[in-house]
N, C-alpha and C. Protein backbone atom coordinates (compact mmCIF):
# COMPACT_ATOMS: atom_id res chain seq x y z
N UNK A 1 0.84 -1.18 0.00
CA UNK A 1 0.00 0.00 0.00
C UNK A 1 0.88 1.23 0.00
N UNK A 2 0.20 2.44 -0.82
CA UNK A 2 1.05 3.89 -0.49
C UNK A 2 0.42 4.61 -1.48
N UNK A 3 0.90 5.82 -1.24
CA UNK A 3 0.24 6.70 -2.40
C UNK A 3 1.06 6.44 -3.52
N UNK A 4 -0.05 7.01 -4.82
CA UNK A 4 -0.17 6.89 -6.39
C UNK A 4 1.57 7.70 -6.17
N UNK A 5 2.39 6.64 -7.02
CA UNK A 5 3.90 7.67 -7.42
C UNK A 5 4.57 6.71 -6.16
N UNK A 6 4.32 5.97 -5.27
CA UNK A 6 5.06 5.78 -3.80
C UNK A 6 6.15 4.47 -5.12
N UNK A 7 6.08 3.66 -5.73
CA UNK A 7 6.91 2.42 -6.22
C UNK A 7 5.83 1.64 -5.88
N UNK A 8 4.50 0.91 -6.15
CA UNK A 8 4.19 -0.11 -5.63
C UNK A 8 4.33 -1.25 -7.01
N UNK A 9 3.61 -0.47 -8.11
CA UNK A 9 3.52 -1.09 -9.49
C UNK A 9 5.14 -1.10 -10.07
N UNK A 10 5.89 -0.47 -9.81
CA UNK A 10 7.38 -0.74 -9.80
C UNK A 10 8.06 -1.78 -9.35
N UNK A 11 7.61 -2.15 -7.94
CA UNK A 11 8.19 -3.52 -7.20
C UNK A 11 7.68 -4.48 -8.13
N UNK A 12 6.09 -4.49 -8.57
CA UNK A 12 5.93 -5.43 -8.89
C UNK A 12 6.33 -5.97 -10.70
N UNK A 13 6.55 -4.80 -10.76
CA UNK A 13 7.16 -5.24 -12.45
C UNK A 13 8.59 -5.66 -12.71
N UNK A 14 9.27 -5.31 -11.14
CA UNK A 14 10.77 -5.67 -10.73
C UNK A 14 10.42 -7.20 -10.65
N UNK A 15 9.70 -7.34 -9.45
CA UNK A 15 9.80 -9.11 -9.33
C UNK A 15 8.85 -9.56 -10.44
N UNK A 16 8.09 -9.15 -11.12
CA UNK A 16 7.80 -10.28 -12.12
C UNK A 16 8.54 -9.81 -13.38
N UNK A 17 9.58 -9.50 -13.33
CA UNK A 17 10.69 -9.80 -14.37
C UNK A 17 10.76 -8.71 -15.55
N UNK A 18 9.53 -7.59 -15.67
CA UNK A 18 9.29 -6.76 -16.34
C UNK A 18 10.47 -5.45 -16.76
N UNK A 19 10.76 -5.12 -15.58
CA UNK A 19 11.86 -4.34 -15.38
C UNK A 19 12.96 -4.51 -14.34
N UNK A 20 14.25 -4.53 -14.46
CA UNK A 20 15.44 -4.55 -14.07
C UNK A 20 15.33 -3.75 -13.14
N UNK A 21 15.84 -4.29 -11.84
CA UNK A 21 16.08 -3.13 -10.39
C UNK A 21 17.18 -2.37 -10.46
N UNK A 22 17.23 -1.07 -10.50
CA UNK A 22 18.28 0.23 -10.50
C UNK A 22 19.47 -0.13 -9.99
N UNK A 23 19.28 -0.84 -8.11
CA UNK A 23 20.05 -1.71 -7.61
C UNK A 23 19.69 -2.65 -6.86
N UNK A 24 20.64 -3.61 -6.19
CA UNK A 24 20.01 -4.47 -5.56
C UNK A 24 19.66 -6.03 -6.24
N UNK A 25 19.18 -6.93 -5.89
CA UNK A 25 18.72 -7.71 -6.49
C UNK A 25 17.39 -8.70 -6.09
N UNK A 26 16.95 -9.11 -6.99
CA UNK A 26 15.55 -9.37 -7.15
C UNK A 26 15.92 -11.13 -7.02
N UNK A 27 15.38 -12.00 -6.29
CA UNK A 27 15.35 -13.54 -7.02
C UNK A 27 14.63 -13.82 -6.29
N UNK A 28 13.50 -14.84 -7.57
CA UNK A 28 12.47 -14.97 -7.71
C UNK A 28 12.47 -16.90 -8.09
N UNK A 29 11.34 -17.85 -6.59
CA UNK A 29 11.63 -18.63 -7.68
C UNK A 29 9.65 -19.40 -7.35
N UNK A 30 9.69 -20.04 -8.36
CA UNK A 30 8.35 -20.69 -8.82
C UNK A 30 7.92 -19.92 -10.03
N UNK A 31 6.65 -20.27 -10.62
CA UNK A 31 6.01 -19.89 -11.78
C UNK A 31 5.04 -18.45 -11.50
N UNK A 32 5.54 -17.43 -11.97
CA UNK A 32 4.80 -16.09 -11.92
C UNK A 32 3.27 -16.14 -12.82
N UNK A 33 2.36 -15.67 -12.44
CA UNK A 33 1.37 -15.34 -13.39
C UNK A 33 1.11 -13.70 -12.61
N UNK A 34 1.07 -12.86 -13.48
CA UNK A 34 0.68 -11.26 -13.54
C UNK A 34 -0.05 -10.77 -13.97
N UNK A 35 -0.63 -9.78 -13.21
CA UNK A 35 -1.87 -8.96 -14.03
C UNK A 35 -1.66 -7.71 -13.76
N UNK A 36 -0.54 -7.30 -14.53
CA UNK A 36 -0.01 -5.66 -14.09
C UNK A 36 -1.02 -5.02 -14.80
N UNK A 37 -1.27 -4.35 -16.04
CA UNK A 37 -1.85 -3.64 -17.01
C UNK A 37 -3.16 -4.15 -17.60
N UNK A 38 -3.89 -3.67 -17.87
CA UNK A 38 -4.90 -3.92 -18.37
C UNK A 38 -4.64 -4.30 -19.90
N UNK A 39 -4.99 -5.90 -20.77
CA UNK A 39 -4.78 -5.87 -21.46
C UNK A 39 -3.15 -6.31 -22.03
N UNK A 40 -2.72 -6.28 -21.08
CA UNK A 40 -0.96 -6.62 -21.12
C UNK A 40 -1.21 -7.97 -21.91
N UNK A 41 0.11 -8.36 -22.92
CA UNK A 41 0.13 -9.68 -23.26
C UNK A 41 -0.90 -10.19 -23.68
N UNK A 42 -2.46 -9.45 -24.20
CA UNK A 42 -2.71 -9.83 -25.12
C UNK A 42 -2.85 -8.99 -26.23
N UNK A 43 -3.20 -9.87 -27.56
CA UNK A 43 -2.70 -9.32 -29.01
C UNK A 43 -3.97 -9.05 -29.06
N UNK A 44 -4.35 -8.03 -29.33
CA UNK A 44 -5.75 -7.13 -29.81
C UNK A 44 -6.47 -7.73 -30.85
N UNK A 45 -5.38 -8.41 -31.83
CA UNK A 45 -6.29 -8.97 -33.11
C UNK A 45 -6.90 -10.05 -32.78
N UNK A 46 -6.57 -11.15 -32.21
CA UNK A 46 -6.59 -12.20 -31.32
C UNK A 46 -7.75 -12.61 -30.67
N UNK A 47 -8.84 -13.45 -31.08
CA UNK A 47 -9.61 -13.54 -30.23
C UNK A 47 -9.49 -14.43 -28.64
N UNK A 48 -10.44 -14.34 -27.93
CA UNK A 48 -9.93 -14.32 -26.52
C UNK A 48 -9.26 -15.69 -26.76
N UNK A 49 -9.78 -16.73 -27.44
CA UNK A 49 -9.31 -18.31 -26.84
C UNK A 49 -8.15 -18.36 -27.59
N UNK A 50 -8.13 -17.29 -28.97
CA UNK A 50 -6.32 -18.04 -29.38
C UNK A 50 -5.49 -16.80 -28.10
N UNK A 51 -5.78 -15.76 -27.72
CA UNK A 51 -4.83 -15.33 -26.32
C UNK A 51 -4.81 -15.97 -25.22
N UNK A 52 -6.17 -17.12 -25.21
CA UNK A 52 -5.74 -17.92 -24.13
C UNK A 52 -4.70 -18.89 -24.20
N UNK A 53 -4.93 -19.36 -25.51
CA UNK A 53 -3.64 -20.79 -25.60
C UNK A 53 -2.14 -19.76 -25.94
N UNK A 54 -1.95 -18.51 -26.41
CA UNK A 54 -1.55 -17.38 -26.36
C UNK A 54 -0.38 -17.61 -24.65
N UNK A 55 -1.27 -16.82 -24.33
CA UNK A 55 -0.88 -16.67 -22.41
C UNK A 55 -0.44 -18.02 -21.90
N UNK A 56 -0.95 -18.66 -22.02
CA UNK A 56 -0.75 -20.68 -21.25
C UNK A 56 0.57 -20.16 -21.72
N UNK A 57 1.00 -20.92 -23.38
CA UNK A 57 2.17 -20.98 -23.65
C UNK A 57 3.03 -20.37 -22.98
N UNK A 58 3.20 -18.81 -23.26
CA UNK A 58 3.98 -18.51 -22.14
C UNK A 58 4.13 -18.21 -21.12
N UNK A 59 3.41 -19.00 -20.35
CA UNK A 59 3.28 -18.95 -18.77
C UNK A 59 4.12 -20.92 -18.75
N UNK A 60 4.25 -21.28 -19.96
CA UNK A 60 4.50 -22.80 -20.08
C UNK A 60 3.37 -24.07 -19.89
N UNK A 61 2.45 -23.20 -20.50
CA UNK A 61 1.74 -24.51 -20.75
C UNK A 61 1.77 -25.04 -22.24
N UNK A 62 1.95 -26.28 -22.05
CA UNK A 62 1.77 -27.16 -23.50
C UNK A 62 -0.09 -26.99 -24.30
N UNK A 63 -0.18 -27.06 -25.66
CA UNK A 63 -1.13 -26.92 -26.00
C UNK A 63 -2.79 -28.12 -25.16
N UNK A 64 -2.18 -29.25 -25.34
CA UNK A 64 -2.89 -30.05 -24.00
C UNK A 64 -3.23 -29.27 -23.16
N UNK A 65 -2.49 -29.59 -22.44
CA UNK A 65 -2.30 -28.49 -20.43
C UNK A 65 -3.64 -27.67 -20.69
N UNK A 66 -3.34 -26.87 -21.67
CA UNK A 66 -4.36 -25.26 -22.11
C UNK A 66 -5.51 -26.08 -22.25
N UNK A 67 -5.27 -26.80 -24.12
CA UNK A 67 -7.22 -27.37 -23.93
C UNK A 67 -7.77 -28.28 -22.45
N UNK A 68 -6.95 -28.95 -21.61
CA UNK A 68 -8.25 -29.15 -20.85
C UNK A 68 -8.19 -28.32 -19.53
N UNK A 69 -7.35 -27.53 -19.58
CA UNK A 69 -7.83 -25.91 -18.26
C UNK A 69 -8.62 -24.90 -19.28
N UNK A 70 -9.07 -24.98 -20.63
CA UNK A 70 -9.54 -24.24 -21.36
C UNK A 70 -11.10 -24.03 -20.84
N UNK A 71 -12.04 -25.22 -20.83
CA UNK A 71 -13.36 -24.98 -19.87
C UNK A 71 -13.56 -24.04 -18.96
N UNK A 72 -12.44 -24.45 -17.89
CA UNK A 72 -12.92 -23.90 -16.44
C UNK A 72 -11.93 -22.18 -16.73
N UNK A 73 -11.39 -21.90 -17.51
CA UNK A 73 -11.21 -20.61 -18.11
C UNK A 73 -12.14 -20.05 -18.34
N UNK A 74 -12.36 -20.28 -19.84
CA UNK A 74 -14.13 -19.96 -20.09
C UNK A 74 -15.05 -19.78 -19.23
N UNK A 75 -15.54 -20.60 -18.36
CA UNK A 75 -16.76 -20.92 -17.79
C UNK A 75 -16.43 -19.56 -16.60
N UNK A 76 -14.84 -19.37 -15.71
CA UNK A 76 -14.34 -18.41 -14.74
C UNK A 76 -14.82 -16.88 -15.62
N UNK A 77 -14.11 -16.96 -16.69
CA UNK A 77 -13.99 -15.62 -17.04
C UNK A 77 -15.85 -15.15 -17.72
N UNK A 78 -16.59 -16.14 -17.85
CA UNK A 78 -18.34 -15.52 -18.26
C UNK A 78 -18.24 -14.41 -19.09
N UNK A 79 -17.66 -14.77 -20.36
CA UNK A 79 -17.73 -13.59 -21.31
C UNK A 79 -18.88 -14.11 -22.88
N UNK A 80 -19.32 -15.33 -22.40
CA UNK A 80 -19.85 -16.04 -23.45
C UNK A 80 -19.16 -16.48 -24.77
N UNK A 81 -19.61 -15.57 -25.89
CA UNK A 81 -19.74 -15.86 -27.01
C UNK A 81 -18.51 -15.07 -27.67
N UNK A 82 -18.24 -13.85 -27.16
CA UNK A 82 -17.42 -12.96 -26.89
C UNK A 82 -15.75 -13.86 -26.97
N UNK A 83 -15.85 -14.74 -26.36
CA UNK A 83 -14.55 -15.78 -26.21
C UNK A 83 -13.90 -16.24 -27.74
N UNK A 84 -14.84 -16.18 -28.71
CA UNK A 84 -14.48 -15.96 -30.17
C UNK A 84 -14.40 -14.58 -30.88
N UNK A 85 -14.85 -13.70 -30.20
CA UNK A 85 -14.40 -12.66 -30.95
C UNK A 85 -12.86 -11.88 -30.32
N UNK A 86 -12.16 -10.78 -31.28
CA UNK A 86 -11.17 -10.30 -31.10
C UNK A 86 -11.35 -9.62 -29.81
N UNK A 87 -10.31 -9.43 -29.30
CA UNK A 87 -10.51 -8.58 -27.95
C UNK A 87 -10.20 -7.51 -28.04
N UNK A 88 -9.56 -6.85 -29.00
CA UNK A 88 -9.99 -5.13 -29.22
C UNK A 88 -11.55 -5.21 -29.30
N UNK A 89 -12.61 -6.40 -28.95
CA UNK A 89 -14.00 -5.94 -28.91
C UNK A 89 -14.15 -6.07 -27.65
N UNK A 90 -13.36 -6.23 -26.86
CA UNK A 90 -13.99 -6.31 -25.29
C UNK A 90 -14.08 -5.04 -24.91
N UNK A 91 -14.94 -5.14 -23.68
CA UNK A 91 -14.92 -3.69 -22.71
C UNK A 91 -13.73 -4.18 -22.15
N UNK A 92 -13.23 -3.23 -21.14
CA UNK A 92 -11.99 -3.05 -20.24
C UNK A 92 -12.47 -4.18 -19.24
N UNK A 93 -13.78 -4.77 -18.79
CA UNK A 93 -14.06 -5.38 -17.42
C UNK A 93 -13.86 -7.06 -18.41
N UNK A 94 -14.37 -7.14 -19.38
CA UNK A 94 -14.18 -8.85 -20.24
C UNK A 94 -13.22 -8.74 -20.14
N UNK A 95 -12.05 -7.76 -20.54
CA UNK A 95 -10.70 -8.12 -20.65
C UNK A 95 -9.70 -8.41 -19.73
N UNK A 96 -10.34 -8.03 -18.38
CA UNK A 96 -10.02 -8.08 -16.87
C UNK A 96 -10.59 -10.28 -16.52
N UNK A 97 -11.68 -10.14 -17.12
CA UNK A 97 -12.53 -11.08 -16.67
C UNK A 97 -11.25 -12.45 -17.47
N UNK A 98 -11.31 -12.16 -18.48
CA UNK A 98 -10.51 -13.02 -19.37
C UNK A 98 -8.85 -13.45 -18.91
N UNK A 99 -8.35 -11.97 -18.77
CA UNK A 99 -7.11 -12.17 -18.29
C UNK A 99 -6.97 -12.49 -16.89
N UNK A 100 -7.76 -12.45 -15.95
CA UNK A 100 -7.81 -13.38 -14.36
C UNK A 100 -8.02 -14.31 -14.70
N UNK A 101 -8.72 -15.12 -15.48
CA UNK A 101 -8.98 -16.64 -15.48
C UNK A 101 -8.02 -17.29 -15.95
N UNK A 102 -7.38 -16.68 -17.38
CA UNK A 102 -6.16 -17.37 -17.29
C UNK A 102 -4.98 -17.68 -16.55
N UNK A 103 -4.53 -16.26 -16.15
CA UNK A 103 -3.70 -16.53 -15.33
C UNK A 103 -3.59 -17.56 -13.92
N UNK A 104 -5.17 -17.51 -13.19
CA UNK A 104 -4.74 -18.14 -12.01
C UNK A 104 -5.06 -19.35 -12.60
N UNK A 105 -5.60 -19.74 -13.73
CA UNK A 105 -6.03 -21.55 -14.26
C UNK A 105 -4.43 -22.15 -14.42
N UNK A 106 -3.58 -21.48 -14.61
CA UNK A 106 -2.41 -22.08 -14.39
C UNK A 106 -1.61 -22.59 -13.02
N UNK A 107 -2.29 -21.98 -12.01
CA UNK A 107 -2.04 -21.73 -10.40
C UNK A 107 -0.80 -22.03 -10.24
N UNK A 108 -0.49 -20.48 -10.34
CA UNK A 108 0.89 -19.87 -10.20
C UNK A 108 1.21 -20.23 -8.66
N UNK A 109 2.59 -20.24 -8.64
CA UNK A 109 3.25 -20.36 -7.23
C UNK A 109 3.19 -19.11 -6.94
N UNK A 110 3.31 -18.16 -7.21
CA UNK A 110 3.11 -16.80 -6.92
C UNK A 110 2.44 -15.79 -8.38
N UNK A 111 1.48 -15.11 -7.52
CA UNK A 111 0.47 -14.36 -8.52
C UNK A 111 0.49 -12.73 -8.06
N UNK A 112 0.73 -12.12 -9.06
CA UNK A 112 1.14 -10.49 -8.35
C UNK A 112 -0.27 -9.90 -9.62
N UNK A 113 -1.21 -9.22 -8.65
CA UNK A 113 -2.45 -8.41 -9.18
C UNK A 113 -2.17 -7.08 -8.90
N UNK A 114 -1.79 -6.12 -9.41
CA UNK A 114 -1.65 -5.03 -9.73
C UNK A 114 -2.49 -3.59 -9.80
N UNK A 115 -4.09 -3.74 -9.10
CA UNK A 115 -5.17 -3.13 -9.40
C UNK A 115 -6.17 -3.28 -10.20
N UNK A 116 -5.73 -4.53 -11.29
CA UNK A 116 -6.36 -4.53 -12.26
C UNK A 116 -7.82 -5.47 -12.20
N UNK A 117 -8.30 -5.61 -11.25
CA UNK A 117 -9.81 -5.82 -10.49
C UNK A 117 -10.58 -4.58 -10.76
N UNK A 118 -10.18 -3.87 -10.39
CA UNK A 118 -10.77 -2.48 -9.98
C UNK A 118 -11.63 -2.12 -11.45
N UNK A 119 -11.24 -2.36 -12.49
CA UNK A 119 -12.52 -2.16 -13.14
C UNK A 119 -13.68 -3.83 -13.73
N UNK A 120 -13.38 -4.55 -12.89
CA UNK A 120 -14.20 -5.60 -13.26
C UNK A 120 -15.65 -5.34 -12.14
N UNK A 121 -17.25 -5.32 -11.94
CA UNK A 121 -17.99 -5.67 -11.40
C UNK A 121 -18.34 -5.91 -10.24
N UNK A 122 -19.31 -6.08 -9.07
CA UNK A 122 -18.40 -6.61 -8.03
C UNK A 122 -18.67 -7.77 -8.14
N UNK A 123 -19.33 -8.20 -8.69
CA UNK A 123 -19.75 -9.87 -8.08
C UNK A 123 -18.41 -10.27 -8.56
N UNK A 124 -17.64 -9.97 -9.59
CA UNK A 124 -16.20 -10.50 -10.43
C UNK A 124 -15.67 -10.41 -9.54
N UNK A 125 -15.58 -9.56 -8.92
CA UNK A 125 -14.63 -8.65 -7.84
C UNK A 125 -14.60 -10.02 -6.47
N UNK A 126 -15.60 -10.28 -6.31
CA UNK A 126 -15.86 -11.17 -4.96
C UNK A 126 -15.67 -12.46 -5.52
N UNK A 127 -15.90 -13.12 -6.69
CA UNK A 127 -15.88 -13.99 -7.35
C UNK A 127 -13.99 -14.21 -7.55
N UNK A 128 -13.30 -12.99 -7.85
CA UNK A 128 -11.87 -13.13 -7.82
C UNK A 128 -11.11 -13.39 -6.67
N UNK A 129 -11.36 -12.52 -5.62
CA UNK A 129 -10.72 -12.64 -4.00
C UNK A 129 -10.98 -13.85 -4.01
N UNK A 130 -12.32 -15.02 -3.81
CA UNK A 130 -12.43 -16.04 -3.45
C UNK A 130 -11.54 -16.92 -4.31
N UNK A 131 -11.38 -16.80 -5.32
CA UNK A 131 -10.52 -17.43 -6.49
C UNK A 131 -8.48 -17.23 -5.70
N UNK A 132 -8.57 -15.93 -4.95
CA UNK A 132 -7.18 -15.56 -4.64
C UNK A 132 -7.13 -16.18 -3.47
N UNK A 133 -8.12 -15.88 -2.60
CA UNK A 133 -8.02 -16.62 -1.10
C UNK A 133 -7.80 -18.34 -1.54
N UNK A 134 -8.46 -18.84 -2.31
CA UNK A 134 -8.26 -20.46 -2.49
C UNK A 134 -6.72 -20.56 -2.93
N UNK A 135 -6.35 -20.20 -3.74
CA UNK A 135 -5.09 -20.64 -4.39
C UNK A 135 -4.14 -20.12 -3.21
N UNK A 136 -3.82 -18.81 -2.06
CA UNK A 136 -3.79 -18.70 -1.61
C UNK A 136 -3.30 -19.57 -0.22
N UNK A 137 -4.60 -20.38 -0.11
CA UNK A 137 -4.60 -21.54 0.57
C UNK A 137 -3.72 -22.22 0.33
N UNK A 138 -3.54 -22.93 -0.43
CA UNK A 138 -2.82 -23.39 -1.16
C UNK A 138 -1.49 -23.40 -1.28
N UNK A 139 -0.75 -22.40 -1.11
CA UNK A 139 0.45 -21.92 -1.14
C UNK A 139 0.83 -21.30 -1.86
N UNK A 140 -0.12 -20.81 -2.89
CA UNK A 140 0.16 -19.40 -3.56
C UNK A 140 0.97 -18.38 -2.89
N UNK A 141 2.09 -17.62 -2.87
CA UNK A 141 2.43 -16.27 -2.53
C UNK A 141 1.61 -15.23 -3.25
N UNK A 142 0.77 -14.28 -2.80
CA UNK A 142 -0.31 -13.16 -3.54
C UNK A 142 0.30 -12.12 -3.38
N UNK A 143 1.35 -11.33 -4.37
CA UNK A 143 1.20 -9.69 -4.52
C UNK A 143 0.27 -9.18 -4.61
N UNK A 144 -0.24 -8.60 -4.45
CA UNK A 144 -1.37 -7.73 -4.17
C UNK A 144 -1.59 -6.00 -4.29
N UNK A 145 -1.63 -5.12 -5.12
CA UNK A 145 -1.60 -3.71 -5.01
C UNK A 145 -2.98 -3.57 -4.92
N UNK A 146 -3.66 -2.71 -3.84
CA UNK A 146 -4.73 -2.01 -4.17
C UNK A 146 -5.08 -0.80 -2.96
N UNK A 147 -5.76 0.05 -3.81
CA UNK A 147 -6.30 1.32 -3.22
C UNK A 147 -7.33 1.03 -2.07
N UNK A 148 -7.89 -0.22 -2.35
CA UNK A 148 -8.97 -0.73 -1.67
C UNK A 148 -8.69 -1.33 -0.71
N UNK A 149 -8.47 -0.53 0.89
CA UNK A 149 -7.78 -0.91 2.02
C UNK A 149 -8.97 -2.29 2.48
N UNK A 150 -10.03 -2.40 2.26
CA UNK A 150 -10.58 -3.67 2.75
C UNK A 150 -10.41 -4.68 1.78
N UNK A 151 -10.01 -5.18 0.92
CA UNK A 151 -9.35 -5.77 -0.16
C UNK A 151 -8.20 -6.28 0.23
N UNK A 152 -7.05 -5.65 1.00
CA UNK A 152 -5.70 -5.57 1.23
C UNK A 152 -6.42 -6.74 2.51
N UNK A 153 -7.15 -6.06 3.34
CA UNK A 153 -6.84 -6.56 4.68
C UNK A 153 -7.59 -8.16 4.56
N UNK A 154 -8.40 -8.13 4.00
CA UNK A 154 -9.14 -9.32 3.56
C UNK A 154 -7.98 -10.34 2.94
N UNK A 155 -7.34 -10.05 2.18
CA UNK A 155 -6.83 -10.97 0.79
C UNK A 155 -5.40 -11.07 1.59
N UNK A 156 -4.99 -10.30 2.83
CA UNK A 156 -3.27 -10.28 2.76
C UNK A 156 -2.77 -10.81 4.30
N UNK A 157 -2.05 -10.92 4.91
CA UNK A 157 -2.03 -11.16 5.99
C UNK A 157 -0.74 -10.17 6.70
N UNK A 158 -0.04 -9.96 5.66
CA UNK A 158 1.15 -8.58 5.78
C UNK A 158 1.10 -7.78 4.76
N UNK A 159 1.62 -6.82 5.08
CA UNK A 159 1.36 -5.86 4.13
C UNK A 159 2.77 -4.80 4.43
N UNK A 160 3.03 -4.37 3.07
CA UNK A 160 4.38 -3.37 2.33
C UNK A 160 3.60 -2.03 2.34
N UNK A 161 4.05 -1.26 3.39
CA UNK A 161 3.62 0.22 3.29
C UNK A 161 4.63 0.36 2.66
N UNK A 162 4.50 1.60 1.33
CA UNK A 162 5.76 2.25 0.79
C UNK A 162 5.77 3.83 0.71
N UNK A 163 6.21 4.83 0.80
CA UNK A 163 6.31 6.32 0.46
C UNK A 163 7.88 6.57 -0.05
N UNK A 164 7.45 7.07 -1.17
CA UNK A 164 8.50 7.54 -2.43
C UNK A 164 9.45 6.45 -2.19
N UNK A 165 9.19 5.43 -2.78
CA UNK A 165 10.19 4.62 -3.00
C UNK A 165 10.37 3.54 -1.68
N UNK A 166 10.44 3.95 -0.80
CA UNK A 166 10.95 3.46 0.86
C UNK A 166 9.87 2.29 1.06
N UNK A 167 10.47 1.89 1.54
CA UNK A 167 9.73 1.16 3.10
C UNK A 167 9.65 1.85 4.06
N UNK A 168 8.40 1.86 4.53
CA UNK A 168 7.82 2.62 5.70
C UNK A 168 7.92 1.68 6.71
N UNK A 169 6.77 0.59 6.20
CA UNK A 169 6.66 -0.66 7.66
C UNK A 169 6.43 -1.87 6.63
N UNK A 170 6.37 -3.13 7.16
CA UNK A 170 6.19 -4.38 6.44
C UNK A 170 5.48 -5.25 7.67
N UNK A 171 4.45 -5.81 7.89
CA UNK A 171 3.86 -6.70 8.81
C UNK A 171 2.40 -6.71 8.30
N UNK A 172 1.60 -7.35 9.97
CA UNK A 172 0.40 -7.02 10.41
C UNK A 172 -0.46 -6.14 9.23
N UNK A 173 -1.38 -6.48 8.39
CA UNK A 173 -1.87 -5.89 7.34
C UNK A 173 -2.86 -4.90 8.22
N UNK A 174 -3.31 -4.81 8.76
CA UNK A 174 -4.12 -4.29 10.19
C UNK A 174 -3.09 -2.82 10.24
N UNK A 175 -2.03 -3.30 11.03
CA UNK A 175 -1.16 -2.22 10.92
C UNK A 175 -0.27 -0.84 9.78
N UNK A 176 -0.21 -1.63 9.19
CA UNK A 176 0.66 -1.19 7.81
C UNK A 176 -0.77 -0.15 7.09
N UNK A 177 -1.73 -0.83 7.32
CA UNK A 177 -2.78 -0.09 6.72
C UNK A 177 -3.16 1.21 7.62
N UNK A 178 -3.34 0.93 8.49
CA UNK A 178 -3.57 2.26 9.81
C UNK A 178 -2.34 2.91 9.81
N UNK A 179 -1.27 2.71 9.73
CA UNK A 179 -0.16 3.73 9.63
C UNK A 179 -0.02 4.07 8.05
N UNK A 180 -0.13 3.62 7.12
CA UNK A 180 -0.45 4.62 5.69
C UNK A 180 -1.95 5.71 6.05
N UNK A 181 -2.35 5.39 6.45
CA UNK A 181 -3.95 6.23 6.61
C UNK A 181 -3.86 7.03 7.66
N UNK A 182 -2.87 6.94 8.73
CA UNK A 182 -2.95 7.89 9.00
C UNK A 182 -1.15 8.78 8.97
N UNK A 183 0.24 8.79 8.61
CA UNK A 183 0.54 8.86 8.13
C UNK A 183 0.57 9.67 6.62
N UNK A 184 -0.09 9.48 5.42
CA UNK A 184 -0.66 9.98 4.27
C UNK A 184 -1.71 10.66 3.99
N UNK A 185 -2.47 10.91 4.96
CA UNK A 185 -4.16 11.70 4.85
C UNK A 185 -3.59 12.91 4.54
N UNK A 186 -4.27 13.92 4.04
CA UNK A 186 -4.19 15.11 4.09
C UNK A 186 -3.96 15.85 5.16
N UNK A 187 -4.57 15.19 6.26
CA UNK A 187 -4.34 16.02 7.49
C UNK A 187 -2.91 15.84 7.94
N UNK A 188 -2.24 14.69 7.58
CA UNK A 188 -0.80 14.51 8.20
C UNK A 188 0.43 15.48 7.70
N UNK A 189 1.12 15.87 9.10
CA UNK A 189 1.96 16.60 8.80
C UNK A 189 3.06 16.59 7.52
């Protein structure tokens, strides 16, 4: 958590391999799936199911692997018919809907979400956390960015306060959240 400009979408494009750290070093190990950008990694011309076997591949799935996690893709992401057409025809929330299902149908050892919920629905919205809390379970590691301090505290169990760059605090998601809020308000010195 931190304010817009603090590094949060930075860390996370550091550890999922996007961009090179200034200094320092990053190592990372298990299978990443990401949802930095809206739309990231897929090809616009592309309709959704060839970006799904698209995404698998390089997340390393074999064409197999893909067709039979291809269903419960589909059926997660509820875009219908839409799943054959190009996805420069989606709204911004199908393309959200589409690109969460793939990614976690691979069930990443670690999954870094980036905000990019925030324009899907809520039932998607509640329909995803439960999708994050399970895998989660599981032994998923969950990056997590969001504005949405009950989101954080729900989905996280520690939490990365950051301001301009820094570490502020790292723990207790409870905590980290009450010291950005109050800390960062307008009213704070």
């Amino acid at each position: 958590v931190g304010p817009n400009g603090c590094g949060k979408s930075t860390l996370l494009q550091i550890v999922a391999g996007i961009l090179p750290p200034t200094r320092g070093l990053v190592r990372v190990q298990g299978r990443i799936a990401a949802l930095l950008e809206l739309g990231a990694g897929f090809n616009p011309e592309f309709t959704g199911r060839e970006n799904v076997f698209l995404n698998a591949a390089i997340l390393g799935l074999n064409q197999a692997e893909t067709a039979a996690r291809f269903p419960a893709i589909e059926a997660f992401a509820e875009i219908g018919d839409f799943i054959d057409q190009p996805v420069k025809t989606y709204s911004s929330g199908m393309m959200v809907r589409l690109a969460f299902a793939t990614q976690t149908a691979i069930e990443p050892e670690i999954l870094i979400v980036d905000e990019a919920l925030s324009v899907g629905d809520f039932f998607f919205q509640q329909k995803c956390a439960q999708r994050m809390r399970a895998l989660r379970e599981r032994g998923t590691t969950l990056l997590f960015v969001s504005h949405d301090m009950a989101s954080v505290r729900d989905l996280c169990e520690r939490t990365l306060y950051l301001r301009q760059g820094e570490p502020v605090f790292f723990g207790a998601s409870q905590e980290a959240i009450a010291r950005y809020l109050r800390e960062d308000s307008p009213a704070a010195p």
